[in-house]
C-alpha atoms as a PDB file:
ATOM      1  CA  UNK A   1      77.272 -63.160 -52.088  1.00  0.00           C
ATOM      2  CA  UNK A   2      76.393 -59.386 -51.285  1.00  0.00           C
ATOM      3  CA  UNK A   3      73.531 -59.498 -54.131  1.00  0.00           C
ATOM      4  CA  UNK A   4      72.075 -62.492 -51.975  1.00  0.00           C
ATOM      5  CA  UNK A   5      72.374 -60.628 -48.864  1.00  0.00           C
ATOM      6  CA  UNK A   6      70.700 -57.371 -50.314  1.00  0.00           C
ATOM      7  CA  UNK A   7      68.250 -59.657 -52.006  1.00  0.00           C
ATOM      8  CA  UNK A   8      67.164 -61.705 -48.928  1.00  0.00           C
ATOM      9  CA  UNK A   9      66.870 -58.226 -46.941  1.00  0.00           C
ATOM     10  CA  UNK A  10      64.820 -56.289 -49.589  1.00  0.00           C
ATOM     11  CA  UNK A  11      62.831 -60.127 -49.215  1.00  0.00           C
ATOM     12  CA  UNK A  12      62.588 -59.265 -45.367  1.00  0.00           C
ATOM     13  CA  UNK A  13      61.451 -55.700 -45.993  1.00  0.00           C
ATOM     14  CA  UNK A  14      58.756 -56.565 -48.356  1.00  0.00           C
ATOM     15  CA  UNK A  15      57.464 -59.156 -46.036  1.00  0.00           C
ATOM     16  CA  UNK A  16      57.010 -57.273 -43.252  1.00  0.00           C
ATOM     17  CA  UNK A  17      55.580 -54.110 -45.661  1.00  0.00           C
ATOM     18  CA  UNK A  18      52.921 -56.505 -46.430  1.00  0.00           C
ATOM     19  CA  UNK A  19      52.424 -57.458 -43.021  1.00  0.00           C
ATOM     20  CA  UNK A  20      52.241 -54.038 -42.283  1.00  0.00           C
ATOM     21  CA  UNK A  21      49.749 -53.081 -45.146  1.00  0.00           C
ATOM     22  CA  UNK A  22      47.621 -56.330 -44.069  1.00  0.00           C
ATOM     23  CA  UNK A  23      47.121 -55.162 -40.520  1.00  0.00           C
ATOM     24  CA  UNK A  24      45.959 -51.545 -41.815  1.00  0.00           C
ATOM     25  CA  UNK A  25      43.539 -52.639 -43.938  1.00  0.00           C
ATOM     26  CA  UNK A  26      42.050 -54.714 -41.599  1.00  0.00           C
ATOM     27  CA  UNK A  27      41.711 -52.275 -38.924  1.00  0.00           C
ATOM     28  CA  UNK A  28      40.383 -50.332 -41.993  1.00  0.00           C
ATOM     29  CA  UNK A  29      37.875 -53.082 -42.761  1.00  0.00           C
ATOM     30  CA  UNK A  30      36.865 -53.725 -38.937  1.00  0.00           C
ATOM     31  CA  UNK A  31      35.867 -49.568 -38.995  1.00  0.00           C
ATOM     32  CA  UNK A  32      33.844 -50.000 -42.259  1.00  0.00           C
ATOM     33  CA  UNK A  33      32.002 -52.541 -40.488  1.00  0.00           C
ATOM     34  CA  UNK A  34      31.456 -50.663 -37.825  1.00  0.00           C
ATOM     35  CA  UNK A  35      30.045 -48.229 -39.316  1.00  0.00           C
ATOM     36  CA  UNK A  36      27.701 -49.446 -41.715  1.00  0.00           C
ATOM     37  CA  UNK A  37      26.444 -51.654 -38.403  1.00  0.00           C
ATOM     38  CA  UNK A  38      25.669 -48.118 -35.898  1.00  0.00           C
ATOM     39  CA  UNK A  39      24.056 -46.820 -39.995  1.00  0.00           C
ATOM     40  CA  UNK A  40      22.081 -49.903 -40.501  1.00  0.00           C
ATOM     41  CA  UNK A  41      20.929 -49.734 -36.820  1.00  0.00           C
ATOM     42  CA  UNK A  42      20.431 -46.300 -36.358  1.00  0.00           C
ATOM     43  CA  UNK A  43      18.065 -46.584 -39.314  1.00  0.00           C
ATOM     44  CA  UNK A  44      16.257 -48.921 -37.553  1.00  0.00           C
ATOM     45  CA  UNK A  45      15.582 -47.336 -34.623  1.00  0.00           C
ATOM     46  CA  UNK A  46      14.304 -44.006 -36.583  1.00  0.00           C
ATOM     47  CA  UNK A  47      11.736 -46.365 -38.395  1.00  0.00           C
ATOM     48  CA  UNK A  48      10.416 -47.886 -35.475  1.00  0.00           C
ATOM     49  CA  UNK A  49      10.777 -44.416 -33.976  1.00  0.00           C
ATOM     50  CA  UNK A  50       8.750 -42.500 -36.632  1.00  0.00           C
ATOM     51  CA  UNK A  51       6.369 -45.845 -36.829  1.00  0.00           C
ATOM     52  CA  UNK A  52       5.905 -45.561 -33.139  1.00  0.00           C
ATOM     53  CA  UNK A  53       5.021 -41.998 -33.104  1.00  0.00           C
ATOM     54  CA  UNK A  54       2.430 -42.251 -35.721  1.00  0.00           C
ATOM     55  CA  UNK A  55       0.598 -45.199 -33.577  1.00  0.00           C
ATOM     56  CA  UNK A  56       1.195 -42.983 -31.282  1.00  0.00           C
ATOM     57  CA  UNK A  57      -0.818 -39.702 -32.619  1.00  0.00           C
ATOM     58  CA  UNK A  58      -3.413 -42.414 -34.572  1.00  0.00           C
ATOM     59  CA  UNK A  59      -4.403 -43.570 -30.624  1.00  0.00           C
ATOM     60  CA  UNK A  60      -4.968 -39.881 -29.864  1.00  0.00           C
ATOM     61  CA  UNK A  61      -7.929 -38.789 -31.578  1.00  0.00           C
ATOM     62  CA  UNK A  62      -9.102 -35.454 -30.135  1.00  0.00           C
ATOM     63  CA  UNK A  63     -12.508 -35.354 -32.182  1.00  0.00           C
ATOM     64  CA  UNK A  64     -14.618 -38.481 -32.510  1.00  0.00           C
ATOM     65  CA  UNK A  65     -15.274 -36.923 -35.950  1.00  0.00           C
ATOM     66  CA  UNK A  66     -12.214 -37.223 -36.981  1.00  0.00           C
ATOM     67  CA  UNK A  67     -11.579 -40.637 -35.042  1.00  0.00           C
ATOM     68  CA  UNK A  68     -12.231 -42.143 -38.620  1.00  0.00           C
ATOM     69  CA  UNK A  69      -9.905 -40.452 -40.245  1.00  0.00           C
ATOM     70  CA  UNK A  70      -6.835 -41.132 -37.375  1.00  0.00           C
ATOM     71  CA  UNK A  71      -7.583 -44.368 -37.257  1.00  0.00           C
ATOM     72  CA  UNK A  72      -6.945 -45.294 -40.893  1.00  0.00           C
END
């Protein structure tokens, strides 16, 4: 009867050290997500950024003869 006592507390511990190791990872998981979201959108906004910018300086042609050459 002690053996089934021990056994059904180890059964106890292990259930609530897999609890425990469930709950990590996910708050593990939900910061991996996070991250790779603010990466994938930072990215964005530096293309659009950098895209911007170069409409930006093709608009601004300071020598009609090199308008041609901004504009392409």
């Amino acid at each position: 009867m002690r053996l089934d006592e021990e056994v059904k507390e180890l059964r106890l511990e292990m259930n609530k050290f897999r609890a425990e190791i469930r709950q990590r990872l996910e708050v593990i998981e939900n910061e991996v997500n996070k991250q790779v979201a603010l990466n994938y959108n930072r990215t964005i906004i530096e293309y659009v950024k950098k895209t911007s910018q170069d409409l930006v300086e093709n608009l601004n042609c300071n020598r009609p003869d090199e308008e041609a050459f901004c504009k392409s």
